[in-house]
Structures are given as C-alpha cells and as structure tokens.
PDB file of N, CA and C in Angstrom:
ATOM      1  N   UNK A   1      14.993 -23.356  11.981  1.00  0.00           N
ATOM      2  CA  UNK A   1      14.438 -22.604  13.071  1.00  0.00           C
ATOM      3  C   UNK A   1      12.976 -22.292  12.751  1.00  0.00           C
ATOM      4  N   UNK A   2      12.377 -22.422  13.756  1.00  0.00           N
ATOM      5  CA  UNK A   2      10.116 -22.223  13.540  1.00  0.00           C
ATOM      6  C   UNK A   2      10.233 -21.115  14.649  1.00  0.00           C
ATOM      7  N   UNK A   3       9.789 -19.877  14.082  1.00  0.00           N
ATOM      8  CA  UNK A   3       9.702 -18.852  15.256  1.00  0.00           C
ATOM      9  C   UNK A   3       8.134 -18.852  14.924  1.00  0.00           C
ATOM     10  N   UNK A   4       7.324 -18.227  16.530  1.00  0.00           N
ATOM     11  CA  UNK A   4       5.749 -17.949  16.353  1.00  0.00           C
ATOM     12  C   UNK A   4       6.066 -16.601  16.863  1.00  0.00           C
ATOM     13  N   UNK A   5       5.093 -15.797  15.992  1.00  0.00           N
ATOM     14  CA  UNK A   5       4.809 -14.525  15.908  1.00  0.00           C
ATOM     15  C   UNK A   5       3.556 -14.499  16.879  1.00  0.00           C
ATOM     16  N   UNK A   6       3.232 -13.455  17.915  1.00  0.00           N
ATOM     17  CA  UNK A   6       2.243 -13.704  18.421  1.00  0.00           C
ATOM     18  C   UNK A   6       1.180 -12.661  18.423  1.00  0.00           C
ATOM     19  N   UNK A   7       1.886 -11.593  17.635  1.00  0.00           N
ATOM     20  CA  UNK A   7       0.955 -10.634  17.144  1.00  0.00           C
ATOM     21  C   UNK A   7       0.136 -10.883  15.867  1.00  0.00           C
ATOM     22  N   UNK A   8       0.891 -11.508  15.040  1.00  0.00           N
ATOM     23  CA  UNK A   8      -0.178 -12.340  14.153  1.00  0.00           C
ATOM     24  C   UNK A   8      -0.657 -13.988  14.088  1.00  0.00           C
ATOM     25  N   UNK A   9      -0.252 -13.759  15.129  1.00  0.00           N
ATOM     26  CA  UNK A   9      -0.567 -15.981  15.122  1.00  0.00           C
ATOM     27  C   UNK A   9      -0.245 -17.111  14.206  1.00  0.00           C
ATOM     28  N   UNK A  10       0.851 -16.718  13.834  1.00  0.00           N
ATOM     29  CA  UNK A  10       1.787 -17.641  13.011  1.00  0.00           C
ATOM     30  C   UNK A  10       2.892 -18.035  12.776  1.00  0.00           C
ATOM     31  N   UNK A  11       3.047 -19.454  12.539  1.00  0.00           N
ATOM     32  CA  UNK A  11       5.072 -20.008  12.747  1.00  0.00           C
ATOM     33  C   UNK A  11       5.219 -19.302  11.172  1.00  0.00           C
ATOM     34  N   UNK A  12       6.745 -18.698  11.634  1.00  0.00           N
ATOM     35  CA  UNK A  12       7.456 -19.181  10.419  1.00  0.00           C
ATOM     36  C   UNK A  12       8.778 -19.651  10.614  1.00  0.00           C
ATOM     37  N   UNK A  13       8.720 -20.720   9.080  1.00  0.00           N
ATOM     38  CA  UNK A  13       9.457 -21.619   8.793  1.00  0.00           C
ATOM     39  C   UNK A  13      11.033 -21.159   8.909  1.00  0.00           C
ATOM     40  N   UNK A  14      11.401 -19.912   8.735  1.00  0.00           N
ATOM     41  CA  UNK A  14      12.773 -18.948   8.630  1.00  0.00           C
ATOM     42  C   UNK A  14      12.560 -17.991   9.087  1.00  0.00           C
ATOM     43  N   UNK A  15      13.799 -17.381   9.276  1.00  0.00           N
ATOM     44  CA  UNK A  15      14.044 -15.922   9.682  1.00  0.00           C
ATOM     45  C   UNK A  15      14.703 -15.229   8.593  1.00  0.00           C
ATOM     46  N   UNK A  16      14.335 -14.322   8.442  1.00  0.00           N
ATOM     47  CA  UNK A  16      15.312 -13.304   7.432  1.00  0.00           C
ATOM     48  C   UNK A  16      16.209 -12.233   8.207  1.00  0.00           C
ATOM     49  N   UNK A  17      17.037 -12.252   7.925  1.00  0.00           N
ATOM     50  CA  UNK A  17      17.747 -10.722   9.229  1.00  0.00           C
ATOM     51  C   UNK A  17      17.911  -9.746   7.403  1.00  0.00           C
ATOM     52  N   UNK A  18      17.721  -8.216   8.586  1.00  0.00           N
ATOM     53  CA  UNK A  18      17.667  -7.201   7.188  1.00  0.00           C
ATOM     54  C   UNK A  18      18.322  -6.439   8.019  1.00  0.00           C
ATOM     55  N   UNK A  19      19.513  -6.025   7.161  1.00  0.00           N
ATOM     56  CA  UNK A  19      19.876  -4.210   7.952  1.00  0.00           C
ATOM     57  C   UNK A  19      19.318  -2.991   7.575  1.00  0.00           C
ATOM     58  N   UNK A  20      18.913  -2.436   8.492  1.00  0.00           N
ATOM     59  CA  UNK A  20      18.543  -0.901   8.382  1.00  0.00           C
ATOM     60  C   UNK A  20      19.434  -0.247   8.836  1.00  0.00           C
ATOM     61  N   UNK A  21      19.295   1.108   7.756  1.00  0.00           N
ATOM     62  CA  UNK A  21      20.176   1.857   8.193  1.00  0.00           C
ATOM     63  C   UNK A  21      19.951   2.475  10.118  1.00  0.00           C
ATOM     64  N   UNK A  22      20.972   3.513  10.719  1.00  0.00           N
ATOM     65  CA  UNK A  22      20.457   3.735  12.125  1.00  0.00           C
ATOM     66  C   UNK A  22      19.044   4.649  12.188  1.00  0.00           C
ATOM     67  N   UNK A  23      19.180   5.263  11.357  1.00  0.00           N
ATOM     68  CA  UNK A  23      18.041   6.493  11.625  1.00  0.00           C
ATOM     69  C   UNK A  23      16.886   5.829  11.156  1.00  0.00           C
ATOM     70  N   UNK A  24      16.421   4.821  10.291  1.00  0.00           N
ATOM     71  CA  UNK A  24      15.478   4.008  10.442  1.00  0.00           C
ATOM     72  C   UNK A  24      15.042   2.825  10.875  1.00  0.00           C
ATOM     73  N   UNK A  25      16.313   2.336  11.506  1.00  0.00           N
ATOM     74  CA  UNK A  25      16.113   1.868  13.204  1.00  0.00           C
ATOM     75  C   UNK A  25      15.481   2.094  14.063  1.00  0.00           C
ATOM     76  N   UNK A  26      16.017   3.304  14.502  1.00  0.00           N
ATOM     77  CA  UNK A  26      15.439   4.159  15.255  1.00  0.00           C
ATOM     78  C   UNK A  26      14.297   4.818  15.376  1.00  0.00           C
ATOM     79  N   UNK A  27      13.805   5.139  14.275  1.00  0.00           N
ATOM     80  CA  UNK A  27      12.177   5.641  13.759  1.00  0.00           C
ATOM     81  C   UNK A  27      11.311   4.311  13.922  1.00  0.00           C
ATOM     82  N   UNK A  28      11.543   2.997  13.757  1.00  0.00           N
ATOM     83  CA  UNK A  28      10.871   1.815  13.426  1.00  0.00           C
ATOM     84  C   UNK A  28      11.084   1.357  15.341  1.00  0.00           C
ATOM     85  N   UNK A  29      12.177   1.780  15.634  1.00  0.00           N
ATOM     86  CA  UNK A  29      11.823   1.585  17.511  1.00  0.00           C
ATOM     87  C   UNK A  29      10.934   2.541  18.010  1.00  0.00           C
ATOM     88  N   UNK A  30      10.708   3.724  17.728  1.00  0.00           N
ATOM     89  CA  UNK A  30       9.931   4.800  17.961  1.00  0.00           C
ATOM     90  C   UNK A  30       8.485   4.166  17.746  1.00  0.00           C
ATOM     91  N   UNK A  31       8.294   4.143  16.712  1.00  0.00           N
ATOM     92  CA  UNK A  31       6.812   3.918  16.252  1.00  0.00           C
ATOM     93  C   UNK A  31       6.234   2.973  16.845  1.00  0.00           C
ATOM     94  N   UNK A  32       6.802   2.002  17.075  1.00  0.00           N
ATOM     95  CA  UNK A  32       6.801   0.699  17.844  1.00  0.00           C
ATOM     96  C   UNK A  32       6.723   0.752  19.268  1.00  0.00           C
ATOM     97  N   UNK A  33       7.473   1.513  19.666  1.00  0.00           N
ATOM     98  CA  UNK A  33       7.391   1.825  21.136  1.00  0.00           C
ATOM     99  C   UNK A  33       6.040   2.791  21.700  1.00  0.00           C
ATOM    100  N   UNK A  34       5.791   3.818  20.627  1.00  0.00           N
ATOM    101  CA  UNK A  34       4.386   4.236  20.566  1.00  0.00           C
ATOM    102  C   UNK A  34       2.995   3.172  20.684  1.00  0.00           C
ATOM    103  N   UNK A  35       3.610   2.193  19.950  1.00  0.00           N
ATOM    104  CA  UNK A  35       2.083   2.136  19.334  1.00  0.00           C
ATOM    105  C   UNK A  35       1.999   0.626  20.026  1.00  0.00           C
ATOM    106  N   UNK A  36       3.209   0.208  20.959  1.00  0.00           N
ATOM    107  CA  UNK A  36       3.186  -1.260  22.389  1.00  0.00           C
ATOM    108  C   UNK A  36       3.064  -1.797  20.926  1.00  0.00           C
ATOM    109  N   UNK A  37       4.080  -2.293  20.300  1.00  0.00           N
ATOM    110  CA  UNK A  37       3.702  -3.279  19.124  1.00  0.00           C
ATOM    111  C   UNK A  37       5.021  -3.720  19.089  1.00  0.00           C
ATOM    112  N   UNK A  38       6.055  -4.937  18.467  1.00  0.00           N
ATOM    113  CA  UNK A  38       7.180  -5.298  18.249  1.00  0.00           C
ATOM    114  C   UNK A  38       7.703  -5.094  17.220  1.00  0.00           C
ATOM    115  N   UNK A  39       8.406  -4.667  17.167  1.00  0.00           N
ATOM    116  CA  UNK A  39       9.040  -3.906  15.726  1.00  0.00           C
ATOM    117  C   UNK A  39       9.139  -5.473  14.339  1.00  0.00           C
ATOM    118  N   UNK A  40       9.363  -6.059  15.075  1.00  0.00           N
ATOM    119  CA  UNK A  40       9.460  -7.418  13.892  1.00  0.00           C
ATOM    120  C   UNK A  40       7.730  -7.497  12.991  1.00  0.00           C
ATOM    121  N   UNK A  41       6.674  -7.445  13.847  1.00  0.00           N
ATOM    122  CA  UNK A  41       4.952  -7.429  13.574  1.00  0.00           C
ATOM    123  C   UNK A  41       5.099  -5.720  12.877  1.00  0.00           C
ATOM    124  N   UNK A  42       5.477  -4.571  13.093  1.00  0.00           N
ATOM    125  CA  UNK A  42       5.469  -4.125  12.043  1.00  0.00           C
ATOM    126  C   UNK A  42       6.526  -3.994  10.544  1.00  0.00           C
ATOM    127  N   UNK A  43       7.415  -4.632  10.773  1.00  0.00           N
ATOM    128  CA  UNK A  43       8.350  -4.844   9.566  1.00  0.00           C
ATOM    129  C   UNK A  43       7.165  -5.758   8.624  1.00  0.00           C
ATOM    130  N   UNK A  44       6.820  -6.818   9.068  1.00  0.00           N
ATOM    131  CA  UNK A  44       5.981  -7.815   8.068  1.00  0.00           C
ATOM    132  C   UNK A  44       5.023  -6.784   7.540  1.00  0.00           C
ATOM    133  N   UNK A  45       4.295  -6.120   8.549  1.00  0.00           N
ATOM    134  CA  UNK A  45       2.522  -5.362   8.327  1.00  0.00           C
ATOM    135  C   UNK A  45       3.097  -4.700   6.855  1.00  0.00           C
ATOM    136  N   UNK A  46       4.514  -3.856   7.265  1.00  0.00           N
ATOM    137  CA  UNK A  46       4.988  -2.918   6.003  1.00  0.00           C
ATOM    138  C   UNK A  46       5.369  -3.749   4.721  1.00  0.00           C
ATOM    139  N   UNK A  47       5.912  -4.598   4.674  1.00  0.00           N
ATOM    140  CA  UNK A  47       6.453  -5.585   3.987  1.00  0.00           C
ATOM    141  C   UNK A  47       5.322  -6.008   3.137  1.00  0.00           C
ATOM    142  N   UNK A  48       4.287  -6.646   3.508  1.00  0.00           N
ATOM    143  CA  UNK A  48       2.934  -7.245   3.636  1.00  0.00           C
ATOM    144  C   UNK A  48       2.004  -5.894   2.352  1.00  0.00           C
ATOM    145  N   UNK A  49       1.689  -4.735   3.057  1.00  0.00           N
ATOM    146  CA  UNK A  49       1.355  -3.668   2.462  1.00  0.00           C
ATOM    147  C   UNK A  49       2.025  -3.470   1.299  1.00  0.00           C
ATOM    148  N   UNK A  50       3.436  -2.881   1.459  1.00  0.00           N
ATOM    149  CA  UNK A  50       4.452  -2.975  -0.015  1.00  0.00           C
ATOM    150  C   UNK A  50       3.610  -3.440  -0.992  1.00  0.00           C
ATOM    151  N   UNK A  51       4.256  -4.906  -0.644  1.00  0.00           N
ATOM    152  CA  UNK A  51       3.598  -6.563  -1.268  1.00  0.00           C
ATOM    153  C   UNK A  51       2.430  -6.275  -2.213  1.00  0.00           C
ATOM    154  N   UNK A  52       1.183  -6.039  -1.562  1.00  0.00           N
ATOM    155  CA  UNK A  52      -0.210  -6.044  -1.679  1.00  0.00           C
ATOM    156  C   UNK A  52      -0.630  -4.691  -2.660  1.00  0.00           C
ATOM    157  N   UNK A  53       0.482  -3.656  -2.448  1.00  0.00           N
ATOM    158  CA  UNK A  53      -0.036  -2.283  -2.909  1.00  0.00           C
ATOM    159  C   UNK A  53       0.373  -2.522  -4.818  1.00  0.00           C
ATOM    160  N   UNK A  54       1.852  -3.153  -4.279  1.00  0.00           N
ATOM    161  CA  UNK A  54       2.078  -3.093  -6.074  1.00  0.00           C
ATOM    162  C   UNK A  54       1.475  -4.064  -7.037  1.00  0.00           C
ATOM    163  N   UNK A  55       0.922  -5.345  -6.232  1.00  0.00           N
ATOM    164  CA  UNK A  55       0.416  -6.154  -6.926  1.00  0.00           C
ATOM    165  C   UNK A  55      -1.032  -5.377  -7.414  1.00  0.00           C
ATOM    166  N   UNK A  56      -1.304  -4.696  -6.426  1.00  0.00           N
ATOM    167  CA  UNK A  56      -2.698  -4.012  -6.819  1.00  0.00           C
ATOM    168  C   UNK A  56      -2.498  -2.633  -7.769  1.00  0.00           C
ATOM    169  N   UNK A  57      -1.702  -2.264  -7.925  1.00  0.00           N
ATOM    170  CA  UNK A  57      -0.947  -1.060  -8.855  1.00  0.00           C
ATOM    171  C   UNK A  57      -0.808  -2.209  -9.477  1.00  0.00           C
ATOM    172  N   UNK A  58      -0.130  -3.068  -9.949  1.00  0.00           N
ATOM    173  CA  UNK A  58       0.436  -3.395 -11.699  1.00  0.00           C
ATOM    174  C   UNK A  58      -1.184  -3.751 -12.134  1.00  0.00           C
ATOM    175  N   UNK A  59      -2.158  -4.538 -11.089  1.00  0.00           N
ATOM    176  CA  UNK A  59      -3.260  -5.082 -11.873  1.00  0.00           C
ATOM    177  C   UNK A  59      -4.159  -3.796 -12.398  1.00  0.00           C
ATOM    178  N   UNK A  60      -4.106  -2.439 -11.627  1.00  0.00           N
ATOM    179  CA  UNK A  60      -4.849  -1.712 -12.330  1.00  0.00           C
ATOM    180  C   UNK A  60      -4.131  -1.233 -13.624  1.00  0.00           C
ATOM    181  N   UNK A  61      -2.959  -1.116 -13.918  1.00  0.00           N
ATOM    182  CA  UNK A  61      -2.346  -0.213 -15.076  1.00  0.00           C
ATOM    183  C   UNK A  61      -2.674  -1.480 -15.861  1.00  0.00           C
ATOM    184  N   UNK A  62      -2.511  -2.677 -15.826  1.00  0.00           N
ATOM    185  CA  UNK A  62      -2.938  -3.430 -16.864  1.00  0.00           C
ATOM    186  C   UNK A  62      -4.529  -3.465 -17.326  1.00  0.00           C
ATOM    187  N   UNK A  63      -5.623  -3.399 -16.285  1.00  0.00           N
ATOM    188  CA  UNK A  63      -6.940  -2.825 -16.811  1.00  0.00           C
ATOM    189  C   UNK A  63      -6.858  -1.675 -17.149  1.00  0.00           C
ATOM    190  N   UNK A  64      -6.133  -0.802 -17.005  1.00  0.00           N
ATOM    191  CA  UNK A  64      -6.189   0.698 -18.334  1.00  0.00           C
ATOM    192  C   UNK A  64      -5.502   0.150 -19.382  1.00  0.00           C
ATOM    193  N   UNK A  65      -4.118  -0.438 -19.489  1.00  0.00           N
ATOM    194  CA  UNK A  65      -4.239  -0.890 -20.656  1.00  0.00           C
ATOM    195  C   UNK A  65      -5.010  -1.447 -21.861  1.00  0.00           C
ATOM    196  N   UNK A  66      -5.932  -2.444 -20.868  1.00  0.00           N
ATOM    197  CA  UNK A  66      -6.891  -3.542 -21.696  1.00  0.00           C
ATOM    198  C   UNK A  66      -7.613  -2.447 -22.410  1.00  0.00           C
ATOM    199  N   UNK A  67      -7.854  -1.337 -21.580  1.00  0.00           N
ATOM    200  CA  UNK A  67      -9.479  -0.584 -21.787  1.00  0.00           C
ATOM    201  C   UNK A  67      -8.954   0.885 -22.927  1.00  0.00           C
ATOM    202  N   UNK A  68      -7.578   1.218 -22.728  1.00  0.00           N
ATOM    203  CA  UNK A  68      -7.018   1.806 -24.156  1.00  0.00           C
ATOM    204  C   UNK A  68      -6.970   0.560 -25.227  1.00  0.00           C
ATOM    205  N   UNK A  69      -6.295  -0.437 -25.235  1.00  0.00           N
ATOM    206  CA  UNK A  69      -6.413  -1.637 -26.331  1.00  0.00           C
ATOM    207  C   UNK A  69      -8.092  -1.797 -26.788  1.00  0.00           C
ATOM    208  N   UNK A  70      -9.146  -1.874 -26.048  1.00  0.00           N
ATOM    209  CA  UNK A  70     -10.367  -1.747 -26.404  1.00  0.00           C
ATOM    210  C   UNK A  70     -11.055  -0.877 -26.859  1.00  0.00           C
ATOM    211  N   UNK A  71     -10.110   0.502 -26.515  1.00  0.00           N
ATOM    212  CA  UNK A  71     -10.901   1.873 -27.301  1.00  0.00           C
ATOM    213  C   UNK A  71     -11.478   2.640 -26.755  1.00  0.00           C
ATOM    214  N   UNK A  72     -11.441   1.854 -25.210  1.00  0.00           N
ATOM    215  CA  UNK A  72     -12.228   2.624 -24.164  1.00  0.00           C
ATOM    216  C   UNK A  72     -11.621   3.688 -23.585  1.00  0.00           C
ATOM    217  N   UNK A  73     -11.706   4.939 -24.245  1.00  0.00           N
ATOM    218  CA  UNK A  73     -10.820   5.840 -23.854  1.00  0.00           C
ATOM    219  C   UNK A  73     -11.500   7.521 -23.989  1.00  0.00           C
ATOM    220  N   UNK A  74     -11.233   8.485 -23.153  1.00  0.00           N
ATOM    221  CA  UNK A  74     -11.862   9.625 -23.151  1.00  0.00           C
ATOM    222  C   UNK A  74     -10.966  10.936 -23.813  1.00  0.00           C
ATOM    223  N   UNK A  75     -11.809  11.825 -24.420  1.00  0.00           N
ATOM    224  CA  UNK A  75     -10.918  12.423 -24.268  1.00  0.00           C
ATOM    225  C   UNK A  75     -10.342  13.653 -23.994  1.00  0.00           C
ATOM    226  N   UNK A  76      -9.689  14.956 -24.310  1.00  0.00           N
ATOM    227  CA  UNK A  76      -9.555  15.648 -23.035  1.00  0.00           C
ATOM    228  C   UNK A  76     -10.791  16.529 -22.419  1.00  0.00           C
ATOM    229  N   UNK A  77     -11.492  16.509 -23.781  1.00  0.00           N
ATOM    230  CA  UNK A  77     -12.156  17.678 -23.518  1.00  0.00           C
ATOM    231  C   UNK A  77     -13.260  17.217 -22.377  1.00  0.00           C
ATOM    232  N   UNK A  78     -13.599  15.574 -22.796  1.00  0.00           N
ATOM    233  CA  UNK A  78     -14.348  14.858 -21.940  1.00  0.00           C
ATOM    234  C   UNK A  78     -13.811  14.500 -20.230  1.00  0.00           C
ATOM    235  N   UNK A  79     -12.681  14.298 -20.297  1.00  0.00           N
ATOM    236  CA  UNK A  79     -12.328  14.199 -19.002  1.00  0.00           C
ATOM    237  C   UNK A  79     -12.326  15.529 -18.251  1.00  0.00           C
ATOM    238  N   UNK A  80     -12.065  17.112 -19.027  1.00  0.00           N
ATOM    239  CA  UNK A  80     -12.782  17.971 -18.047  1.00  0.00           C
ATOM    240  C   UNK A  80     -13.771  17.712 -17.607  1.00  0.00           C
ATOM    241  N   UNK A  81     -14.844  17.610 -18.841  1.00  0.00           N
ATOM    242  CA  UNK A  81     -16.368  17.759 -18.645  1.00  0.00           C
ATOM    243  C   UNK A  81     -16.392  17.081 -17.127  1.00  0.00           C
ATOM    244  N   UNK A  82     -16.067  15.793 -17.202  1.00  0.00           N
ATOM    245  CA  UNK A  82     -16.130  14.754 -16.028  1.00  0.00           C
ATOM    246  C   UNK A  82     -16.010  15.420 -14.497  1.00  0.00           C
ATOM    247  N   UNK A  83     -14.866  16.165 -14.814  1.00  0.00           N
ATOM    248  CA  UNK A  83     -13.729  16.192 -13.450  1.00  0.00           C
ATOM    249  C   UNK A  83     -14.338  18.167 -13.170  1.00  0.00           C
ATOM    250  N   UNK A  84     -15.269  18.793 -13.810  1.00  0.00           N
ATOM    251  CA  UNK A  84     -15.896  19.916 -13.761  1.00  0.00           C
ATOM    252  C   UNK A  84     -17.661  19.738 -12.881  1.00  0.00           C
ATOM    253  N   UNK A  85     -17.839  18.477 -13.452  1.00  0.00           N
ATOM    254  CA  UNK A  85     -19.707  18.217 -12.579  1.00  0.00           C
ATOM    255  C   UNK A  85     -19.003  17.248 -11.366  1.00  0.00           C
ATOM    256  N   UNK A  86     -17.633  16.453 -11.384  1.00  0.00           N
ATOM    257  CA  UNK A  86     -17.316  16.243 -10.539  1.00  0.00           C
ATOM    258  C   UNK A  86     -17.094  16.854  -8.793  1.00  0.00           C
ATOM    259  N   UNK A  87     -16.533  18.164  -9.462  1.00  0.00           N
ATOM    260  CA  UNK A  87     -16.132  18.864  -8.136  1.00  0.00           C
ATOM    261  C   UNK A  87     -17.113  19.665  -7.894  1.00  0.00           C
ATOM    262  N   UNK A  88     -17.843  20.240  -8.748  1.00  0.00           N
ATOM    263  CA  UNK A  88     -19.403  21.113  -8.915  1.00  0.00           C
ATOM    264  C   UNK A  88     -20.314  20.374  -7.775  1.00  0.00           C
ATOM    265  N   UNK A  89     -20.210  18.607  -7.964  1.00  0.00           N
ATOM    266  CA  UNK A  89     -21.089  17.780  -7.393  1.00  0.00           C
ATOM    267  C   UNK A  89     -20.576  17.812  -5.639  1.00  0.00           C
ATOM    268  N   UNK A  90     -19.002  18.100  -5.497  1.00  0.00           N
ATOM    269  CA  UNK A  90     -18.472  18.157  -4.380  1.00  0.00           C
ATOM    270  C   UNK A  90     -18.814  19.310  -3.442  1.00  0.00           C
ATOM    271  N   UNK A  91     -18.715  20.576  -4.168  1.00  0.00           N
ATOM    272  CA  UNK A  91     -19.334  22.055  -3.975  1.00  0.00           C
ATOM    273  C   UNK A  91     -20.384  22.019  -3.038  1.00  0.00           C
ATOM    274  N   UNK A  92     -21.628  21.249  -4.026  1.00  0.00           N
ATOM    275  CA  UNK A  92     -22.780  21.371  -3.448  1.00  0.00           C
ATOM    276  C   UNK A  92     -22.995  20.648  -2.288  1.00  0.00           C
ATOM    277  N   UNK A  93     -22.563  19.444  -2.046  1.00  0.00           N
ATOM    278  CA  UNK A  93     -22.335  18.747  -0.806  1.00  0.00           C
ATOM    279  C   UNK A  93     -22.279  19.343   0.242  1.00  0.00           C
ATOM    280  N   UNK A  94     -20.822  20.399  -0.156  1.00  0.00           N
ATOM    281  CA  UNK A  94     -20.126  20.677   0.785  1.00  0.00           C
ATOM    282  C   UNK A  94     -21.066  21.597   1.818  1.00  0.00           C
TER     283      UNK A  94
END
C-alpha cells in the first residue's frame, strides 16, 4: 500500500496502525480539530519531534562527556560565579 500525505507532501511506502489509549484519542481529535489539521500529520510531526529531540539529547550528553574526559570542567564555586553575573546581567536588562 503507497498512501500520500498531503499535509506534508509525501508517499509512504506503509502504514503503521498504533493504538491509543481513549482519552488520548480523544485529546489528539481535539487538538486536531482545533488546529483544521489531520490527526495522522500530527502523529508523524510528534513522532518526528520525539525522534529529533533524543537524537539531539544523546549528542549533547556525549559532548559533556568528551569535555569532562578533556578536563573541561568547572567548578562549583565557578559555576555560581557564572550563573550570579548571569542573572545580575538579566536584572539589568530587565
């Protein structure tokens, strides 16, 4: 089966069927029905995001890793210092 999506402009090759429970059924028809969108175009968008968020979470904990393995590391008294001209710097903005 080749279904086209026409909210994002693309075949795909399969379908996956997923059960949700009812009450997030129902919230995912809601939102959808709000926002004139098809609930299938936001299952992917969420799916998609998921996807994208953890790949981008594991790659940063592995650059803190690298950068503790390198030595590059602060420490507490310094990360006040930081996070004290930080919000000081926010203050004055404000």
């Amino acid at each position: 089966m080749v279904l086209f999506d026409f909210q994002w402009g693309c075949f795909y090759a399969h379908a996956m069927e997923i059960s949700f429970p009812r009450e997030l059924e129902e919230k995912l028809s809601r939102v959808a029905s709000e926002l004139g969108r098809d609930r299938s175009a936001l299952v992917v968008e969420a799916v998609e995001r998921l996807v994208d968020y953890d790949a981008w979470f594991v790659a940063e904990v592995e650059k803190g890793l690298a950068q503790v393995e390198a030595g590059q590391t602060l420490s507490h008294d310094e990360v006040g210092a930081r996070l004290k001209r930080h919000l000081a710097a926010k203050r004055s903005a404000a």
